[in-house]
C-alpha atoms as a PDB file:
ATOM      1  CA  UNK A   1      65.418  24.339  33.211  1.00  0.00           C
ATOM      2  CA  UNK A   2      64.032  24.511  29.462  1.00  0.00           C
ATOM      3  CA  UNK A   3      65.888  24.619  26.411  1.00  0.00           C
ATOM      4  CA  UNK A   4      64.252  24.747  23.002  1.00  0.00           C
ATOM      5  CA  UNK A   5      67.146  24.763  19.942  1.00  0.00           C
ATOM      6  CA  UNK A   6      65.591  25.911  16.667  1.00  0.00           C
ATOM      7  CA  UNK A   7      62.559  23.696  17.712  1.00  0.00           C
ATOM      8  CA  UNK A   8      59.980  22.625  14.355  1.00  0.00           C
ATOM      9  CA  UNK A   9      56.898  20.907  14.736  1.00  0.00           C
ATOM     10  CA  UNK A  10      54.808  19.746  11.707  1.00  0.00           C
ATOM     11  CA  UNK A  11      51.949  17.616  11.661  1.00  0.00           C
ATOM     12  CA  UNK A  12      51.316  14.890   9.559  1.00  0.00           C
ATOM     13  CA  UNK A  13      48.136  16.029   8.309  1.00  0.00           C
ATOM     14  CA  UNK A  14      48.967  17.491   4.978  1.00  0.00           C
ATOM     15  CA  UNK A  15      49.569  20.826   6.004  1.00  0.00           C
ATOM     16  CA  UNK A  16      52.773  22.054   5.265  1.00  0.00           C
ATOM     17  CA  UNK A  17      52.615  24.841   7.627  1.00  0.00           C
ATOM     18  CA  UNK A  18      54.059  23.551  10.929  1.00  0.00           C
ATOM     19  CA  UNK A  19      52.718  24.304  14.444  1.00  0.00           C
ATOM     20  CA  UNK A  20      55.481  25.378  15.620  1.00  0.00           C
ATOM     21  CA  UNK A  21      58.667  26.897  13.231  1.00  0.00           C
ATOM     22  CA  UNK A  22      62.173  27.520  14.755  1.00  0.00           C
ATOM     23  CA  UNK A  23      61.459  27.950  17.891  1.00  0.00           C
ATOM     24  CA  UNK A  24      64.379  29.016  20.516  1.00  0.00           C
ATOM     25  CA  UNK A  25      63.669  29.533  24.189  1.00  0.00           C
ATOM     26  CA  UNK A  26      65.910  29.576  27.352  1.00  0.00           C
ATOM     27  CA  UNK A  27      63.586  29.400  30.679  1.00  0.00           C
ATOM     28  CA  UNK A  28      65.941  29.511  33.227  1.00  0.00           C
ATOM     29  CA  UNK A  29      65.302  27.497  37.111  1.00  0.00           C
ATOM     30  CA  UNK A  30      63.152  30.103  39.500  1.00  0.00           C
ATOM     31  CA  UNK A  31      61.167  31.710  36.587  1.00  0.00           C
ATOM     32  CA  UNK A  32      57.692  32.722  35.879  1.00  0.00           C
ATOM     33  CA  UNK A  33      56.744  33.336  32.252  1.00  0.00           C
ATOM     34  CA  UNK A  34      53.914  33.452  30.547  1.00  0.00           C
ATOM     35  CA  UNK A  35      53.212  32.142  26.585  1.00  0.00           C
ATOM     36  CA  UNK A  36      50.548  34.254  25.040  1.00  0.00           C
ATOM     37  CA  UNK A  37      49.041  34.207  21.788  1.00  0.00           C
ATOM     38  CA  UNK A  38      45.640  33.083  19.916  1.00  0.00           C
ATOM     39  CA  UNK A  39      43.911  29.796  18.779  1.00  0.00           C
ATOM     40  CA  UNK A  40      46.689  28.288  16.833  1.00  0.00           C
ATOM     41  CA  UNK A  41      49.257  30.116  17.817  1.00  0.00           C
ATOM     42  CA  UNK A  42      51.556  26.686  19.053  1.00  0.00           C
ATOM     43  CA  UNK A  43      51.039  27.365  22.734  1.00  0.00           C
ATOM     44  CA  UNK A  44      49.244  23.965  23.321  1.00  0.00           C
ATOM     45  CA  UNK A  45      51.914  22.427  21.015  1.00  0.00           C
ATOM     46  CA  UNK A  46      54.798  23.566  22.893  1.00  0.00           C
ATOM     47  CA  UNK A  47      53.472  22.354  25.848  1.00  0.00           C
ATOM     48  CA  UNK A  48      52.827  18.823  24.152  1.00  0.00           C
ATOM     49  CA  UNK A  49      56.628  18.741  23.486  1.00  0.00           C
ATOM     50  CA  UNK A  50      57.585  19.554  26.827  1.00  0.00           C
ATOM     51  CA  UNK A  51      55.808  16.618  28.742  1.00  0.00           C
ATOM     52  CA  UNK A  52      56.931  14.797  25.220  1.00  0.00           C
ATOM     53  CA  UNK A  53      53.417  13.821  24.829  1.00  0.00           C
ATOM     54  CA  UNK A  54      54.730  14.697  21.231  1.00  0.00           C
ATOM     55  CA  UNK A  55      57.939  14.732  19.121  1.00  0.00           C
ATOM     56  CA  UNK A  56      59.638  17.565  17.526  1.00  0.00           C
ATOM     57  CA  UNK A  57      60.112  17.265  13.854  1.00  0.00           C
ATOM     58  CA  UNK A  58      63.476  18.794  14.387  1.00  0.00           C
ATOM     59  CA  UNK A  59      65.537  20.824  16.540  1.00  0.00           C
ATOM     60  CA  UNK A  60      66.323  19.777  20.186  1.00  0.00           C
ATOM     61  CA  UNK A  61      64.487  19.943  23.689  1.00  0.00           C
ATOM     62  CA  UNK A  62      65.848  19.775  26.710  1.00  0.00           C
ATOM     63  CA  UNK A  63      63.862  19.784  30.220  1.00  0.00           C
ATOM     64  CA  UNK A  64      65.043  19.607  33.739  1.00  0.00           C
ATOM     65  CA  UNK A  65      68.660  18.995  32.664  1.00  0.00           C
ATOM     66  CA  UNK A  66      66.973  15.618  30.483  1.00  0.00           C
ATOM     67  CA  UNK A  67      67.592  15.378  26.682  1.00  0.00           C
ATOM     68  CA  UNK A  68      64.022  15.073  25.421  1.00  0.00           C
ATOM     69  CA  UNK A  69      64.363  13.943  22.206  1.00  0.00           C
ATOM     70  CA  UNK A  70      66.403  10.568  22.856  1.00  0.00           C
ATOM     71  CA  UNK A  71      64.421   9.969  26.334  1.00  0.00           C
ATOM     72  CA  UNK A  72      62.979   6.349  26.139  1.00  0.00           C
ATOM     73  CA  UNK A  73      59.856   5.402  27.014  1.00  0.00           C
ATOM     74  CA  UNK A  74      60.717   3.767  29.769  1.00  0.00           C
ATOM     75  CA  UNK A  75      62.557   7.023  31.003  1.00  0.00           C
ATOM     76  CA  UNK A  76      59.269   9.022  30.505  1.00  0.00           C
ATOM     77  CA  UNK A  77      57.682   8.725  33.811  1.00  0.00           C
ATOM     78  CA  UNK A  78      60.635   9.952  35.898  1.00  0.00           C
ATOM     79  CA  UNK A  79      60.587  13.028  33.257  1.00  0.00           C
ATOM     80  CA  UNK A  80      56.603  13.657  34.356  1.00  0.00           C
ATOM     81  CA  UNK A  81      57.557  13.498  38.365  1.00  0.00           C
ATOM     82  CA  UNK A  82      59.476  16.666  37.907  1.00  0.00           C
ATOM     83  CA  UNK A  83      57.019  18.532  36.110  1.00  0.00           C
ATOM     84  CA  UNK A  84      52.965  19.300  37.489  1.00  0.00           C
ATOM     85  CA  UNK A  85      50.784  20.175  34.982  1.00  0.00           C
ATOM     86  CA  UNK A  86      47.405  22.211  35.677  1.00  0.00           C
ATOM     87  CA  UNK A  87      44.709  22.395  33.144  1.00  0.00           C
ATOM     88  CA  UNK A  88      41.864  24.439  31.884  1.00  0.00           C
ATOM     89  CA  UNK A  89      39.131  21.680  32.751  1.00  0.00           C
ATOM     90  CA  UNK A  90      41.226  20.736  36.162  1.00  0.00           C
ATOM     91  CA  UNK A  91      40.842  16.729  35.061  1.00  0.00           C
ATOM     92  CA  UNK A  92      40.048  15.548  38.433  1.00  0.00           C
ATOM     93  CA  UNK A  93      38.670  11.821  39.116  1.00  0.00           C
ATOM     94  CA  UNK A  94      34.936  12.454  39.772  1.00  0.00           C
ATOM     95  CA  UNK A  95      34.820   9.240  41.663  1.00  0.00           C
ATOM     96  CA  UNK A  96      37.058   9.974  44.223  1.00  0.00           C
ATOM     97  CA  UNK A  97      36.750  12.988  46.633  1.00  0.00           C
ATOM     98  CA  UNK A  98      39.412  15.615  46.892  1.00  0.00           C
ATOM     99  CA  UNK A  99      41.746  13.928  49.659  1.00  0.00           C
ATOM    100  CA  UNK A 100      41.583  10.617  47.276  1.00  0.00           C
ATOM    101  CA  UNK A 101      42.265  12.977  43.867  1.00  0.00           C
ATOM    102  CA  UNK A 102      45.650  14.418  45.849  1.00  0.00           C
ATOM    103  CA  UNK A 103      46.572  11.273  47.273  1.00  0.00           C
ATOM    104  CA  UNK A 104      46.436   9.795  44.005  1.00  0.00           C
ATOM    105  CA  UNK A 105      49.459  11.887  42.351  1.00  0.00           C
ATOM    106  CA  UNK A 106      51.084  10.307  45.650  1.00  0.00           C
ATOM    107  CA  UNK A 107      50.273   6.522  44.680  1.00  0.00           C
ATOM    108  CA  UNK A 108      51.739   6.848  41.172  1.00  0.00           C
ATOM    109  CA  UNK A 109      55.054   7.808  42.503  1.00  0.00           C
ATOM    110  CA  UNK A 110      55.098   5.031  45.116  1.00  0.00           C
ATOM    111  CA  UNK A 111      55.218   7.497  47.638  1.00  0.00           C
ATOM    112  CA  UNK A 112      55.597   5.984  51.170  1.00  0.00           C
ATOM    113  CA  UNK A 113      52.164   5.284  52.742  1.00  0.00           C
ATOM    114  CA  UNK A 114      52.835   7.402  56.308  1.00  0.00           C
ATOM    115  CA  UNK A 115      54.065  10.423  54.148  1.00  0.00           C
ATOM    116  CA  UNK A 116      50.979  10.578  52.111  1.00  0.00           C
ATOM    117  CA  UNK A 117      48.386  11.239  54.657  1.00  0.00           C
ATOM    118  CA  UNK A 118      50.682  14.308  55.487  1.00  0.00           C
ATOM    119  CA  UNK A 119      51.522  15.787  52.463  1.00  0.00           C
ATOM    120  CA  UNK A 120      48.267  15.600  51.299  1.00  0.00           C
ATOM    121  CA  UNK A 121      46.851  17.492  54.045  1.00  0.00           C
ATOM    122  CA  UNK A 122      50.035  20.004  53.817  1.00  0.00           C
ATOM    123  CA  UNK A 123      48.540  20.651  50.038  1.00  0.00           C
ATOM    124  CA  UNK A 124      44.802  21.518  51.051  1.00  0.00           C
ATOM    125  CA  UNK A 125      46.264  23.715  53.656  1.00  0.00           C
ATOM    126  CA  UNK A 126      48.390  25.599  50.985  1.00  0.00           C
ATOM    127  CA  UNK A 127      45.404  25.919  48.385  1.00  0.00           C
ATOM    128  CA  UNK A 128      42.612  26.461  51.605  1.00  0.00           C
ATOM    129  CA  UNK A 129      40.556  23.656  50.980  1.00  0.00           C
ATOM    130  CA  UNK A 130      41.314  21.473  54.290  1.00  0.00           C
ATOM    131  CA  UNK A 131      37.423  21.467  55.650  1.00  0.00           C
ATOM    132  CA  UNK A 132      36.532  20.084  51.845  1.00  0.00           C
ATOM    133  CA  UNK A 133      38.496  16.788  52.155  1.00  0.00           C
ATOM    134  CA  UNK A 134      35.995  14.591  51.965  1.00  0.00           C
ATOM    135  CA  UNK A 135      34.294  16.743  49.169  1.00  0.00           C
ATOM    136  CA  UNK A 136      33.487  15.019  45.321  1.00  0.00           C
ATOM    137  CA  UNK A 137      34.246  17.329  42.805  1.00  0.00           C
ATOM    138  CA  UNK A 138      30.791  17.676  41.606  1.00  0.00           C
ATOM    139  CA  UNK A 139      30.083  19.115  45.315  1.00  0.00           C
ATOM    140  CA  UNK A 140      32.991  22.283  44.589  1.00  0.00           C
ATOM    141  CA  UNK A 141      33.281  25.456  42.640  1.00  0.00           C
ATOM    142  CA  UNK A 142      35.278  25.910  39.408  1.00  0.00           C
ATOM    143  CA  UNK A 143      37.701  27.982  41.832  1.00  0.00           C
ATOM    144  CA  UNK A 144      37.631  24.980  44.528  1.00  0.00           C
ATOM    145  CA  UNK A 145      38.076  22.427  41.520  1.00  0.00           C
ATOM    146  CA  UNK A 146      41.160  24.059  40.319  1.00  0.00           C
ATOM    147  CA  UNK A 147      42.688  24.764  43.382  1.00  0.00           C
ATOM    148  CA  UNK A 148      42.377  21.258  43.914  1.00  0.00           C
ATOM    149  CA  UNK A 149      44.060  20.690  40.594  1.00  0.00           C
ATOM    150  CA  UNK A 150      46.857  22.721  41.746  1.00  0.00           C
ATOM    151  CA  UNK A 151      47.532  20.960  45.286  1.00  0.00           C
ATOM    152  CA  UNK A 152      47.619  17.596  43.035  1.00  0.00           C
ATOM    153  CA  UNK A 153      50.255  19.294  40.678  1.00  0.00           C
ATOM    154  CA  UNK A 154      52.471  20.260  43.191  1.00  0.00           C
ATOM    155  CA  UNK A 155      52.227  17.343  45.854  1.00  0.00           C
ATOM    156  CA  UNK A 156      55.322  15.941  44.961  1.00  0.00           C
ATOM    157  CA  UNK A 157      57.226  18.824  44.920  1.00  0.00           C
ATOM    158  CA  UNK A 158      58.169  19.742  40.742  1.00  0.00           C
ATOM    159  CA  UNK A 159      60.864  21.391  39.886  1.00  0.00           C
ATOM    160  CA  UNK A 160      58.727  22.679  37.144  1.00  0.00           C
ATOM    161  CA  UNK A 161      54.610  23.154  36.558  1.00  0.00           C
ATOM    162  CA  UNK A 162      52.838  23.814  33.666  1.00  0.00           C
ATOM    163  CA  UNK A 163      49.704  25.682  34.079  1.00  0.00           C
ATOM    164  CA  UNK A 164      47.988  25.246  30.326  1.00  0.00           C
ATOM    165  CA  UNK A 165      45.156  27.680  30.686  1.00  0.00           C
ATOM    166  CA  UNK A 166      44.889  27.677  34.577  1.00  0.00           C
ATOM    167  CA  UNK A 167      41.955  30.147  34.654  1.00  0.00           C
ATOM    168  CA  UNK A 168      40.129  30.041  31.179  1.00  0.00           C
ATOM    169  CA  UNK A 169      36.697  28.277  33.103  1.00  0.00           C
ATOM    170  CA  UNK A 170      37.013  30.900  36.122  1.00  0.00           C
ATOM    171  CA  UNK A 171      35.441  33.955  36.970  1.00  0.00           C
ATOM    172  CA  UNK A 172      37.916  37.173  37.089  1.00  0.00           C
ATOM    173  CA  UNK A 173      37.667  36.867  41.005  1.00  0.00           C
ATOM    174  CA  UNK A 174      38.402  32.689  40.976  1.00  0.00           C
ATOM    175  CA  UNK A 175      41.746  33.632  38.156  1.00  0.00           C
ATOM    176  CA  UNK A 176      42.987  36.042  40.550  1.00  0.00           C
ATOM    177  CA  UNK A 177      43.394  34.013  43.461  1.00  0.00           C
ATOM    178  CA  UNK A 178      44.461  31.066  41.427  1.00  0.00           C
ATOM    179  CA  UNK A 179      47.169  33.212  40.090  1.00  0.00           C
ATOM    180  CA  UNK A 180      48.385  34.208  43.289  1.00  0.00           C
ATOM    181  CA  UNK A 181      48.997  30.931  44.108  1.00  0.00           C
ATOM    182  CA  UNK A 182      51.033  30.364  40.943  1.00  0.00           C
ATOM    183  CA  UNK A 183      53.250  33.659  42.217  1.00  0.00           C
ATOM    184  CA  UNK A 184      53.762  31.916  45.814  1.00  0.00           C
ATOM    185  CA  UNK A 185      54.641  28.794  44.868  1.00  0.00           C
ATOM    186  CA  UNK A 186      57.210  30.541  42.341  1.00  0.00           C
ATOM    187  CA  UNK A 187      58.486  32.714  45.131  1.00  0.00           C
ATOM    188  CA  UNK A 188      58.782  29.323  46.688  1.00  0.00           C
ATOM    189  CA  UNK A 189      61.215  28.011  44.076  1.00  0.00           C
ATOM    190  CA  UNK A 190      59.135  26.519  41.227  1.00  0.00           C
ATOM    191  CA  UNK A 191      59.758  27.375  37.825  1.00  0.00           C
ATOM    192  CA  UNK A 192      55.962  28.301  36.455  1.00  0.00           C
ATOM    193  CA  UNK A 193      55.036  28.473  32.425  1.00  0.00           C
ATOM    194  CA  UNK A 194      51.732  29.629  32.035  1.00  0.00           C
ATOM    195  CA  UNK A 195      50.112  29.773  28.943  1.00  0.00           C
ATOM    196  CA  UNK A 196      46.976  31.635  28.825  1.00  0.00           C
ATOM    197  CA  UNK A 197      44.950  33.937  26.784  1.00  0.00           C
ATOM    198  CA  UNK A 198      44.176  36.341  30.132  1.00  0.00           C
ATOM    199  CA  UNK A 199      45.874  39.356  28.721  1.00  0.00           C
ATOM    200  CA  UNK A 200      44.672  42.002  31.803  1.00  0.00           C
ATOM    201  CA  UNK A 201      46.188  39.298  34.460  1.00  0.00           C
ATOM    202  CA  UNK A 202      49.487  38.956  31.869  1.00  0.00           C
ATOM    203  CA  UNK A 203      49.740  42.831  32.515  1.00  0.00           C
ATOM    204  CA  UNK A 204      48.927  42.895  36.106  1.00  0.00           C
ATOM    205  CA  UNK A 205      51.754  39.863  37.434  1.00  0.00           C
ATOM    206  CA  UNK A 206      54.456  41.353  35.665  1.00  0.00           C
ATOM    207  CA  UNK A 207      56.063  38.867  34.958  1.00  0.00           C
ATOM    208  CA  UNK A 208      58.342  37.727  30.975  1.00  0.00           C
ATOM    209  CA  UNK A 209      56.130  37.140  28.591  1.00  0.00           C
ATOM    210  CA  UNK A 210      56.506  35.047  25.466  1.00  0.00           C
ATOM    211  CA  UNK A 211      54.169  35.643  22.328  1.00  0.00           C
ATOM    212  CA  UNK A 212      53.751  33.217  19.643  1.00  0.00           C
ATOM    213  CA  UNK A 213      51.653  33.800  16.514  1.00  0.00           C
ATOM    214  CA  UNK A 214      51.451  30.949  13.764  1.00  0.00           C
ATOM    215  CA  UNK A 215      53.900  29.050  15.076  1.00  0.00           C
ATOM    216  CA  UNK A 216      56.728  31.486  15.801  1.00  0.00           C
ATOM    217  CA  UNK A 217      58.482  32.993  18.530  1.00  0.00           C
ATOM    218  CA  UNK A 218      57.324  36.277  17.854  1.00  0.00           C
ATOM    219  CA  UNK A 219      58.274  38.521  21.372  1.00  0.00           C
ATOM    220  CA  UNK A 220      59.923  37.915  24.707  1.00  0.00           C
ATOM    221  CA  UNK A 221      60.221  40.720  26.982  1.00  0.00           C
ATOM    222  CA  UNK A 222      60.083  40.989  30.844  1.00  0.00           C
ATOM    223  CA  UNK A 223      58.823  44.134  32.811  1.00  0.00           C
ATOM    224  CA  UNK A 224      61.298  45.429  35.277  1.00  0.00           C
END
């Protein structure tokens, strides 16, 4: 599902330490892992890489069985279908109300009109929002928001989501439930990265854990 070969990434900025240094990593289809580490760790940068929002400086990337570093950018989009992406400040459209923010993901992959009504309202189900359909996201919770974010991630069915801080705005109650919607929808066949700084829910899932510090690859281990 993810390959990263001796992965660098250094930033033209002047600063010859790079943001991420030699990084290999195998996720295979079906996992759940988790990338910990602190502010400037490369966390947010490996993410980057893996929607190719960036470039590696070297090394090679390979997502979904797709060779990331000669995709063009006319390739890109059908790259991004495979993958949902969840993020700290859930980035919903404040002008639309939540069945419109779902349906949305929908419209961008020219989904066919009588299957979006359906799969939309198959989402809210999931995430227990179907009575706040016609909700703005200025009328919802933080929870509700990101829940929301969620159902919009995985509407059209991703091999693969990224959750990029899922519960850093949430209350310990709110990350909990969100997080145990991450586990079911793995259990469901998604492969999940998380990235997160949430060390007591890190402990609690149980699940591999990767830990980067400066840059590097500095632990992988999985509780049994």
């Amino acid at each position: 599902m993810i390959i990263m070969e001796d992965v660098t990434k250094t930033y033209s900025s002047g600063s010859d330490v790079p943001a991420l240094n030699g990084i290999n990593l195998h996720i295979q289809e079906g996992e759940f892992v988790f990338i910990v580490g602190k502010s400037g760790s490369g966390k947010s940068t490996l993410i980057k890489l893996l929607l190719k929002e960036l470039d590696p400086t070297s090394g090679k990337i390979y997502v979904n069985k797709k060779y990331l570093n000669k995709l063009t950018r006319k390739k890109l989009p059908y790259l991004r279908r495979d993958i949902g992406v969840v993020f700290q400040d859930f980035r919903l459209l404040p002008d639309r109300n939540i069945y419109e923010n779902i349906a949305f993901a929908q419209k961008v992959v020219e989904a066919p009109t009588k299957k979006i009504k359906s799969n939309v309202l198959k989402m809210l189900s999931m995430v227990n929002l179907l009575d706040k359909y016609k909700s703005y996201p200025n009328e919802l919770s933080g929870g509700e928001q990101q829940r929301v974010a969620l159902a919009r991630a995985l509407v059209n069915k991703p091999a693969l989501l990224l959750a990029d801080e899922p519960t850093g705005n949430l209350d310990p109650g709110n990350s909990w439930e969100i997080m145990k919607l991450l586990d079911e929808i793995n259990k469901q066949g998604t492969t999940v990265v998380v990235v997160t700084h949430n060390m007591e829910i890190v402990e609690r899932m149980q699940k591999r854990v990767i830990t980067m510090k400066k840059g590097i690859k500095v632990s992988d281990s999985k509780v049994d």
